[in-house]
N, C-alpha and C. Protein backbone atom coordinates (compact mmCIF):
# COMPACT_ATOMS: atom_id res chain seq x y z
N UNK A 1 -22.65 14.09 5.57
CA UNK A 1 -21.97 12.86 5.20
C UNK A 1 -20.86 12.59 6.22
N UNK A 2 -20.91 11.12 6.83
CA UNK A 2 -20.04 11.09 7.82
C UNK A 2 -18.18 10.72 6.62
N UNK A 3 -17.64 11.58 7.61
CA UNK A 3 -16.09 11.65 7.18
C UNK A 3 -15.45 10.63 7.42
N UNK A 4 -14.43 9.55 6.29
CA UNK A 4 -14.03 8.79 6.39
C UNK A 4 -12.63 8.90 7.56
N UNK A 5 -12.59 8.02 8.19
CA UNK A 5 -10.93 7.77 9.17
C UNK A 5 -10.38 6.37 9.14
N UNK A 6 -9.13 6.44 8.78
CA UNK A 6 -8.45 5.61 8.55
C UNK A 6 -7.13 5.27 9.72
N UNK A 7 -7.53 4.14 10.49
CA UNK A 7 -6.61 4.45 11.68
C UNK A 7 -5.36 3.46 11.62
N UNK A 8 -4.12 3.78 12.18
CA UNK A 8 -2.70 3.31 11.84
C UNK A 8 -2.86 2.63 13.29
N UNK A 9 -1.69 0.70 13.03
CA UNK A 9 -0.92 0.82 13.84
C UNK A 9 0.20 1.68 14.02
N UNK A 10 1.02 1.06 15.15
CA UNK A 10 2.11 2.54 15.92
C UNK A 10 3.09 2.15 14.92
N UNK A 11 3.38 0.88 14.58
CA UNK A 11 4.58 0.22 13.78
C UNK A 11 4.33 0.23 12.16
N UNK A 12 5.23 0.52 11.09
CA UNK A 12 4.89 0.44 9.66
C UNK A 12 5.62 -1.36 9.32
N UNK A 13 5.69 -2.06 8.37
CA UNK A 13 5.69 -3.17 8.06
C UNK A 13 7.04 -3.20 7.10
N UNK A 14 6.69 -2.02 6.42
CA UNK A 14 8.13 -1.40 5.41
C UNK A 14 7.24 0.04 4.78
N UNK A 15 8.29 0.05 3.61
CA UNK A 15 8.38 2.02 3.17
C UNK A 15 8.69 1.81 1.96
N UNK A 16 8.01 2.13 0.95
CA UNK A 16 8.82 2.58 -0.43
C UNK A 16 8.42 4.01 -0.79
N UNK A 17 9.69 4.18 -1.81
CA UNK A 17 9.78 5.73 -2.26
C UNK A 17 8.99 5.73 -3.53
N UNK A 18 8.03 6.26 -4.42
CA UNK A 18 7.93 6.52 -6.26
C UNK A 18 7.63 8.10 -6.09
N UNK A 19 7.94 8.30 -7.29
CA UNK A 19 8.07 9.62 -7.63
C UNK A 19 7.09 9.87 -8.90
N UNK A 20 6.46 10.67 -8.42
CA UNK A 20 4.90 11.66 -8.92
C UNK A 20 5.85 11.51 -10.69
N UNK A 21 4.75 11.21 -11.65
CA UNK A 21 5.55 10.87 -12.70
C UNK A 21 4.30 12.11 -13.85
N UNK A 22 4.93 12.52 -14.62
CA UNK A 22 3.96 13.77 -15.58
C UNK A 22 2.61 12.83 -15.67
N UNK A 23 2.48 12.03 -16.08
CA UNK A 23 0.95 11.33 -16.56
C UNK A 23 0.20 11.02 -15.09
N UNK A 24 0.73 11.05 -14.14
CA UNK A 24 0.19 11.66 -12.78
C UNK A 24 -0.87 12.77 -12.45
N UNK A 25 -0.21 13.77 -13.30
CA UNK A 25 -0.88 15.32 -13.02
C UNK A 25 -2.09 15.16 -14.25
N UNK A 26 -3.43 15.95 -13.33
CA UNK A 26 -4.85 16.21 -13.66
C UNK A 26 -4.65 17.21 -14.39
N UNK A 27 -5.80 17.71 -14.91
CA UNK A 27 -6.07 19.35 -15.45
C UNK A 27 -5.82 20.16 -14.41
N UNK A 28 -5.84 19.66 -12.79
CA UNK A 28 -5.67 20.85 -11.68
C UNK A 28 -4.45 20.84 -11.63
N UNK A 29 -3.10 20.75 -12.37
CA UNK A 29 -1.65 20.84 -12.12
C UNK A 29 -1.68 19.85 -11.31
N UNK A 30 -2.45 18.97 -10.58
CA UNK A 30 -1.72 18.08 -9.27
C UNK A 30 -2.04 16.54 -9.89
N UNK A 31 -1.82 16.03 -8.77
CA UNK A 31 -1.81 14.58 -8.71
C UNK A 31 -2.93 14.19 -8.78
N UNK A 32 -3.73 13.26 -9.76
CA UNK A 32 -5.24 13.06 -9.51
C UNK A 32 -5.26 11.90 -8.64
N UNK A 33 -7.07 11.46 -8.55
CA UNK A 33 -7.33 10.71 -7.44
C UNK A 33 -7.20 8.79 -7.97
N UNK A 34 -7.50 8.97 -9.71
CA UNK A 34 -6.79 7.66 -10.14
C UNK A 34 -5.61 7.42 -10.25
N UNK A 35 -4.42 8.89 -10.28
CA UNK A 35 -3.19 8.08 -10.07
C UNK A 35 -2.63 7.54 -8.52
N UNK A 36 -3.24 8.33 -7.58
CA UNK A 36 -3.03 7.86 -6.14
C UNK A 36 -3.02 6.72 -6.10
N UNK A 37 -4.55 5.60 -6.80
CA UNK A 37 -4.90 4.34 -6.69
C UNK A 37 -3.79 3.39 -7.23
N UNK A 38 -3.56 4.22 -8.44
CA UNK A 38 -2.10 3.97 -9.14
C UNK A 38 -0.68 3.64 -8.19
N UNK A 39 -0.59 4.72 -7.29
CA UNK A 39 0.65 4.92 -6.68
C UNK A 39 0.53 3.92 -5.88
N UNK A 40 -0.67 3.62 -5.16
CA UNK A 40 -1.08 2.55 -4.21
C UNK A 40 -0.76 1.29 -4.67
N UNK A 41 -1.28 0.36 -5.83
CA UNK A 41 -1.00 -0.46 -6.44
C UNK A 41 0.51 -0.59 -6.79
N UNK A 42 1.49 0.12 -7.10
CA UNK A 42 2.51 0.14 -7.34
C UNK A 42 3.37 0.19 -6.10
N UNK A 43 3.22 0.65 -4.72
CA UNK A 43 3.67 0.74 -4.09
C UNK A 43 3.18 -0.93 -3.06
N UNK A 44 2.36 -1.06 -2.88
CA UNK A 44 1.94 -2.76 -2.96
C UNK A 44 2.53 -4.24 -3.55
N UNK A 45 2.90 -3.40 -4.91
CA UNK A 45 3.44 -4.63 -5.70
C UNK A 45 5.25 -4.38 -5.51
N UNK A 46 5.58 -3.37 -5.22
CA UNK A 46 7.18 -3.13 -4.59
C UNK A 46 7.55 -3.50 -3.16
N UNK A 47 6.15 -3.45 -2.21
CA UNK A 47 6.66 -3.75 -1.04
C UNK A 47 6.23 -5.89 -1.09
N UNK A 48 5.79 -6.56 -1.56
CA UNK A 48 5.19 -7.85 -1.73
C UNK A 48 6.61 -8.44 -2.94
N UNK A 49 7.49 -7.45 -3.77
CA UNK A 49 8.59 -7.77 -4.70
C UNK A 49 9.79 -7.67 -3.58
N UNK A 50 9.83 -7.13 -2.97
CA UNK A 50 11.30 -7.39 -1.95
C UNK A 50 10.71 -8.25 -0.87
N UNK A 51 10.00 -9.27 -1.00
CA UNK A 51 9.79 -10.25 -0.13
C UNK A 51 9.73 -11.75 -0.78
N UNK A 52 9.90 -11.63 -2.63
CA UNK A 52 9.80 -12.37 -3.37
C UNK A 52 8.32 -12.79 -3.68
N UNK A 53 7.51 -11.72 -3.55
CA UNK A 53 5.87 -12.40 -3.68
C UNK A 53 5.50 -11.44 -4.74
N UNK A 54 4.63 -11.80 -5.41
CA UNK A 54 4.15 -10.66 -6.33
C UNK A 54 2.09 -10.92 -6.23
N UNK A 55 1.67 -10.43 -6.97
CA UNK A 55 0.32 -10.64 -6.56
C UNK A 55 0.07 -11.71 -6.84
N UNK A 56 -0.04 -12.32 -7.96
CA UNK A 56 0.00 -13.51 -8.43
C UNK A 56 0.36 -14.83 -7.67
N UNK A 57 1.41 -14.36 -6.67
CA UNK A 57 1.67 -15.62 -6.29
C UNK A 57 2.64 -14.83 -4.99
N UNK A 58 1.58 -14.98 -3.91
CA UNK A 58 2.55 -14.50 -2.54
C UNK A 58 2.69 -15.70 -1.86
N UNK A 59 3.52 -16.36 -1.87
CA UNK A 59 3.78 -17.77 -1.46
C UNK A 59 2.65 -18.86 -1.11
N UNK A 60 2.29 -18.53 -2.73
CA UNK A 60 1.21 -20.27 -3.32
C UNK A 60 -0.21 -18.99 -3.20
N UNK A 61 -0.28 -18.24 -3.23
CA UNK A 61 -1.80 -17.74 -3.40
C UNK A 61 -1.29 -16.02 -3.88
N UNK A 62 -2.94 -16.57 -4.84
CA UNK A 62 -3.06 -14.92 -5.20
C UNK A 62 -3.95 -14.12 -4.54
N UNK A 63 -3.74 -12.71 -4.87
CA UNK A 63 -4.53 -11.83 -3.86
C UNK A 63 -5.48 -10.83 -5.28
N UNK A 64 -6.50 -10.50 -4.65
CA UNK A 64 -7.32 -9.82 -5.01
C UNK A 64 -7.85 -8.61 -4.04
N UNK A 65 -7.29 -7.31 -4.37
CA UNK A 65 -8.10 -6.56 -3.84
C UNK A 65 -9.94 -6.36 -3.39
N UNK A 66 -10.08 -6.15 -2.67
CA UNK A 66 -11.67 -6.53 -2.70
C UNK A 66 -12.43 -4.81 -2.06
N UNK A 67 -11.26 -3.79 -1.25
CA UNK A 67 -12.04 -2.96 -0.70
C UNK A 67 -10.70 -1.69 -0.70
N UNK A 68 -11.15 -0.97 -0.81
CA UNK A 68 -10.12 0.14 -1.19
C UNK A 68 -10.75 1.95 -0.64
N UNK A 69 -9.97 2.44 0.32
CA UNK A 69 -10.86 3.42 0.97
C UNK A 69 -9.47 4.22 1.28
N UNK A 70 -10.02 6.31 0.67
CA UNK A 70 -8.81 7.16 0.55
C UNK A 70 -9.56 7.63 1.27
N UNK A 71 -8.24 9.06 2.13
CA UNK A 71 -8.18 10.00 2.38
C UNK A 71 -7.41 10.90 2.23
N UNK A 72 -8.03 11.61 1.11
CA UNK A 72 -7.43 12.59 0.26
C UNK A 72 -6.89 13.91 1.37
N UNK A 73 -5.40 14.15 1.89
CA UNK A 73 -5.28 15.49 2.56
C UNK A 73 -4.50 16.42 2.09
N UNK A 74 -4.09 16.19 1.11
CA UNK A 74 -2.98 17.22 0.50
C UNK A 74 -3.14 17.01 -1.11
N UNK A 75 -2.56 18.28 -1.56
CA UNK A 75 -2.07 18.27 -3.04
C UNK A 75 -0.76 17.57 -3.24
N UNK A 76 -0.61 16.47 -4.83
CA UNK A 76 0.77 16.46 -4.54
C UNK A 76 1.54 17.08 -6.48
N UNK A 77 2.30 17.20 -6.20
CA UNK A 77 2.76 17.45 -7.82
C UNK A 77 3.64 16.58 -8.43
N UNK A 78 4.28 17.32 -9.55
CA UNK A 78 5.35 16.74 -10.59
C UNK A 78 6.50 16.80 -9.99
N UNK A 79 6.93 15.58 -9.92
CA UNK A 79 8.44 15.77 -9.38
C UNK A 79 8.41 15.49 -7.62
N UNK A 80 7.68 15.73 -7.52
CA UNK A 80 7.30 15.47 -5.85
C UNK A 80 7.90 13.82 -5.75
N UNK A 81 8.58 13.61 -4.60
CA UNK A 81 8.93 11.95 -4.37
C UNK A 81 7.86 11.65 -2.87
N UNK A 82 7.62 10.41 -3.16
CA UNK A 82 6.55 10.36 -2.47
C UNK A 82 6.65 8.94 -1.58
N UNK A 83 7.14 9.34 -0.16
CA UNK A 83 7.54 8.40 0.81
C UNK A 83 6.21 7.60 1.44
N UNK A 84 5.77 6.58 1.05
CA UNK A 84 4.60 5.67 0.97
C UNK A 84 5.27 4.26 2.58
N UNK A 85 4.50 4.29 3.84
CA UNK A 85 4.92 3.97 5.02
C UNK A 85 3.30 2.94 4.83
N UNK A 86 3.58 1.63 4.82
CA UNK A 86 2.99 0.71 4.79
C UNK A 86 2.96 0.03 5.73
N UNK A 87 1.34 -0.26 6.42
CA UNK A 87 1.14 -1.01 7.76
C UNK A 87 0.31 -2.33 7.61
N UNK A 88 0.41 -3.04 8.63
CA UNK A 88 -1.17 -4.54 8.25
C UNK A 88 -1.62 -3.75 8.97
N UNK A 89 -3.02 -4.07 8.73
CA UNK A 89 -4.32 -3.63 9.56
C UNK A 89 -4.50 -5.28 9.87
N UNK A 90 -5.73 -5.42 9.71
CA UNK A 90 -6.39 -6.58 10.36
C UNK A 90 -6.48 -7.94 9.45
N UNK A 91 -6.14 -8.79 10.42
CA UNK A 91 -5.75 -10.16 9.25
C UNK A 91 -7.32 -10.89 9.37
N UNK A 92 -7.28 -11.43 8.91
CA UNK A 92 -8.53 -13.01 8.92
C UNK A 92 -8.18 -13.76 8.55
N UNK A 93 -9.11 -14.60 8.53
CA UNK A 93 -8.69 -16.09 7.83
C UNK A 93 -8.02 -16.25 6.54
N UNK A 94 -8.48 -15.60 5.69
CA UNK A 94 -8.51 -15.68 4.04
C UNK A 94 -8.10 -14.30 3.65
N UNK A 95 -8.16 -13.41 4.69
CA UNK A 95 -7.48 -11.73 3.55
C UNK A 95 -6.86 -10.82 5.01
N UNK A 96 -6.27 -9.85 4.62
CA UNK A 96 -5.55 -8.92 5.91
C UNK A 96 -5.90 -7.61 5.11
N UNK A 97 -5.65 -6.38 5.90
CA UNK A 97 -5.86 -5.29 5.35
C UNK A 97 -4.57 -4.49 5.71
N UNK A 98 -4.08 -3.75 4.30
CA UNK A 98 -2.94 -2.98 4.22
C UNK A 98 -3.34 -1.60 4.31
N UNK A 99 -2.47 -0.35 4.96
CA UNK A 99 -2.52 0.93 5.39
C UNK A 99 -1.48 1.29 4.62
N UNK A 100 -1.78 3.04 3.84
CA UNK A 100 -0.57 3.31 3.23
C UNK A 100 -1.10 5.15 4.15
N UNK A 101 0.22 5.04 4.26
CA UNK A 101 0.45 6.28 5.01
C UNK A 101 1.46 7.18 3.68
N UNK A 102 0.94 8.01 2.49
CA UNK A 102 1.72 8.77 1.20
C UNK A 102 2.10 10.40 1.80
N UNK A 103 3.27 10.45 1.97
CA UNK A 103 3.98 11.46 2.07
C UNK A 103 4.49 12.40 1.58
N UNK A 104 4.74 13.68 1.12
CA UNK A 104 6.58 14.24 0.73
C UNK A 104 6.52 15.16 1.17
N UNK A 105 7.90 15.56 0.93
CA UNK A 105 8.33 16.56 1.94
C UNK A 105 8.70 17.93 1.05
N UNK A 106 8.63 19.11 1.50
CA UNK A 106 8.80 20.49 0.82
C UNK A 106 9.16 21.38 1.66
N UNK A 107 10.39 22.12 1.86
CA UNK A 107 10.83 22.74 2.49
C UNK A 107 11.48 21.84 3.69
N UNK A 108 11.56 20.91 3.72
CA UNK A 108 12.39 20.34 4.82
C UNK A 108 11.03 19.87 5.83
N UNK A 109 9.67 19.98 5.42
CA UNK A 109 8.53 19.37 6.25
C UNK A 109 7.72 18.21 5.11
N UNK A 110 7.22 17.32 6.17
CA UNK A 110 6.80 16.08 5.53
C UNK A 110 5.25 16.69 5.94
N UNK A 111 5.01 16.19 4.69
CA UNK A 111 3.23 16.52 4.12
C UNK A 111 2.96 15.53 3.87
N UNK A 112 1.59 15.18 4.96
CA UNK A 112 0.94 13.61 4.05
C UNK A 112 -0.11 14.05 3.02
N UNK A 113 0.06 13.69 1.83
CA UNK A 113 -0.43 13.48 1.16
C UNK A 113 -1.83 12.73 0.58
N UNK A 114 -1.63 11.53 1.28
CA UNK A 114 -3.21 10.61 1.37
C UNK A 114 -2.75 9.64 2.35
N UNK A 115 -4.09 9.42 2.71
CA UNK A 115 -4.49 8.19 3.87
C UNK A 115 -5.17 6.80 2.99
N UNK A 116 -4.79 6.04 3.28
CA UNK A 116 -5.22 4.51 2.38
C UNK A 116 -5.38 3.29 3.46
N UNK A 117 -6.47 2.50 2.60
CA UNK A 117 -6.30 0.91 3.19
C UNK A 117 -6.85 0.35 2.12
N UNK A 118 -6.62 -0.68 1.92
CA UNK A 118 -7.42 -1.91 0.69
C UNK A 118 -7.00 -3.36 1.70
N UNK A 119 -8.15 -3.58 1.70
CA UNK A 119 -8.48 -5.10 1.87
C UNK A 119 -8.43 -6.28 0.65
N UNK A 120 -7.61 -7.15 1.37
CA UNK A 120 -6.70 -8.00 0.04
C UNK A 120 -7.16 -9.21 0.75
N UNK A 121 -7.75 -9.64 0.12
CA UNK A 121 -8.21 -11.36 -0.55
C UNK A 121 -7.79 -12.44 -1.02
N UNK A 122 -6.98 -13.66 -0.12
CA UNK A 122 -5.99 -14.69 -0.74
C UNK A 122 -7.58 -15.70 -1.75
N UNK A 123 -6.60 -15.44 -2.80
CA UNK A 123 -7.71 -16.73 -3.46
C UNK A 123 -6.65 -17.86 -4.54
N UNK A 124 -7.29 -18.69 -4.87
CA UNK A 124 -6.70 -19.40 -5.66
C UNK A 124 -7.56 -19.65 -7.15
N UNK A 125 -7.38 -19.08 -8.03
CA UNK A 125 -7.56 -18.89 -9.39
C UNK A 125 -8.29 -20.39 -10.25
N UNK A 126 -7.13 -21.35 -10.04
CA UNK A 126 -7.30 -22.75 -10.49
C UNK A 126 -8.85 -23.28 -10.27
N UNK A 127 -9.42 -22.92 -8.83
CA UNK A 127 -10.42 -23.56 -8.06
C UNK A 127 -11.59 -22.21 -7.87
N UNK A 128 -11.32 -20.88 -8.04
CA UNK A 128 -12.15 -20.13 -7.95
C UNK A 128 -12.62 -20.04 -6.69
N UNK A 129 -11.20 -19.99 -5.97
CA UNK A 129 -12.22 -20.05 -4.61
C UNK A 129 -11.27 -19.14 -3.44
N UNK A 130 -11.39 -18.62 -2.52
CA UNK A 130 -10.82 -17.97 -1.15
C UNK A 130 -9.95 -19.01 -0.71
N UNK A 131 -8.84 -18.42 -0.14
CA UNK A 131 -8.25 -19.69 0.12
C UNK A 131 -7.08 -18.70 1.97
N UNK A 132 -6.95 -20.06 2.70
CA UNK A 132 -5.93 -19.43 3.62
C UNK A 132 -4.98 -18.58 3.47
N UNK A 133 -4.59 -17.14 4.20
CA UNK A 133 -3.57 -16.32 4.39
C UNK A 133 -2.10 -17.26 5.13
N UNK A 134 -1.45 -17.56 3.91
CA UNK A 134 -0.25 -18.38 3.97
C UNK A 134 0.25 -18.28 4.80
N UNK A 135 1.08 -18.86 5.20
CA UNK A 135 1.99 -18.69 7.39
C UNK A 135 3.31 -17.56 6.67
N UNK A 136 3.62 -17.92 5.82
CA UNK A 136 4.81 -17.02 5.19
C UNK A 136 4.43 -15.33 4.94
N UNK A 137 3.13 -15.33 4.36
CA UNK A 137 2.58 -14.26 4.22
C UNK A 137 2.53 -13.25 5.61
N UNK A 138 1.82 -14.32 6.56
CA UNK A 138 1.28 -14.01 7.62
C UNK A 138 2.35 -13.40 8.69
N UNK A 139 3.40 -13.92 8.61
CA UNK A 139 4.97 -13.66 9.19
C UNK A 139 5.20 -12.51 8.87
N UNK A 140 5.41 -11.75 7.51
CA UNK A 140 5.73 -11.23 7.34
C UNK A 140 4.57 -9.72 7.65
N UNK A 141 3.32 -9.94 7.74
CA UNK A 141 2.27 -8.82 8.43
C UNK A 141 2.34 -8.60 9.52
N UNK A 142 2.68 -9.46 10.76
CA UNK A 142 2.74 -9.61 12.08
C UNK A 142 4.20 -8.67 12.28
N UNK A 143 5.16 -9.11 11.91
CA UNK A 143 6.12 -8.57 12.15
C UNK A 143 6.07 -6.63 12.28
N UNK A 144 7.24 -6.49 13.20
CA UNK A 144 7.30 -4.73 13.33
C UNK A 144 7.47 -3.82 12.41
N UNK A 145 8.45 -4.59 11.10
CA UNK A 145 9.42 -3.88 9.83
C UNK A 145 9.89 -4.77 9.69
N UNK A 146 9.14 -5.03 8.38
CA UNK A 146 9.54 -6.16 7.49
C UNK A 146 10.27 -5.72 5.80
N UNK A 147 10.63 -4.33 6.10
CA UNK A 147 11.10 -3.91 5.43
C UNK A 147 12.55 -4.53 5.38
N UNK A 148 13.60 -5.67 4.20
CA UNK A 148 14.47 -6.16 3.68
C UNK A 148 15.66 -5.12 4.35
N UNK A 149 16.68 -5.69 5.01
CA UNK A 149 18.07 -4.64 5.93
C UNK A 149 18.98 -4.79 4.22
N UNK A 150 19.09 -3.29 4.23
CA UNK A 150 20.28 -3.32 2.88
C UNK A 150 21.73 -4.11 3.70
N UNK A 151 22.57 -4.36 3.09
CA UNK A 151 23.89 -4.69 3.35
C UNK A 151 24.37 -3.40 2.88
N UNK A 152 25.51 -3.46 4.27
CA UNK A 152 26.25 -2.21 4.43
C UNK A 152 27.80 -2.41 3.59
């Protein structure tokens, strides 16, 4: 069976932190492979919420996941915080594809955890139909780190 690879640009887009939560952990003590999808989705809808977009509505369109592909490399546990480094992959007309690079660190070394991409689908609900990747949207994928500057 050929082995999946998931390849990064050099630049991430932004970063959020969540933390491995008890209903996380499998019968194997670790993190299972539906809460990853979990962590993914949640970490998606936090980095699209500090830009004021949510799925529903990322400036005038909704998105639909359509393609979703892991690479499972590490165990992670309870309590583990889990530094999630989010990239665009490839845009089109109508959808772009997001990279999650899931991390944490133990002993003072960063362990990746899983490799991700899902291909996201602008559509519009009303009309049932695919619709253009918004210029606002699109700004914000192109860009180096579009991760929000805290005030100091």
């Amino acid at each position: 069976m050929a082995r999946l690879k998931i390849s990064f640009p050099s630049t991430s887009i932004g970063s959020i932190q969540i933390p491995v939560r008890i209903t996380d952990i499998n019968y194997g003590n670790h993190v299972g492979n539906n809460a990853i999808v979990e962590i993914i989705h949640e970490a998606r809808m936090q980095f699209l919420n500090q830009h004021g977009f949510t799925e529903m509505d990322a400036s005038g369109t909704s998105l639909i996941m359509s393609e979703l592909c892991i690479e499972y490399k590490n165990e992670s546990f309870y309590n583990d915080l889990l530094d999630i480094k989010i990239f665009a992959g490839e845009i089109s007309r109508v959808g772009f594809e997001l990279l999650y690079e899931i991390a944490t660190k133990r002993k003072g070394i960063s362990i990746i955890v899983a490799l991700a991409k899902t291909g996201m689908v602008c559509y519009n609900y009303q009309i049932k139909k695919v619709e253009s990747v918004p210029v606002a949207l699109k700004l914000i994928l192109e860009t180096k780190d579009s991760t929000p500057k805290k005030e100091k």
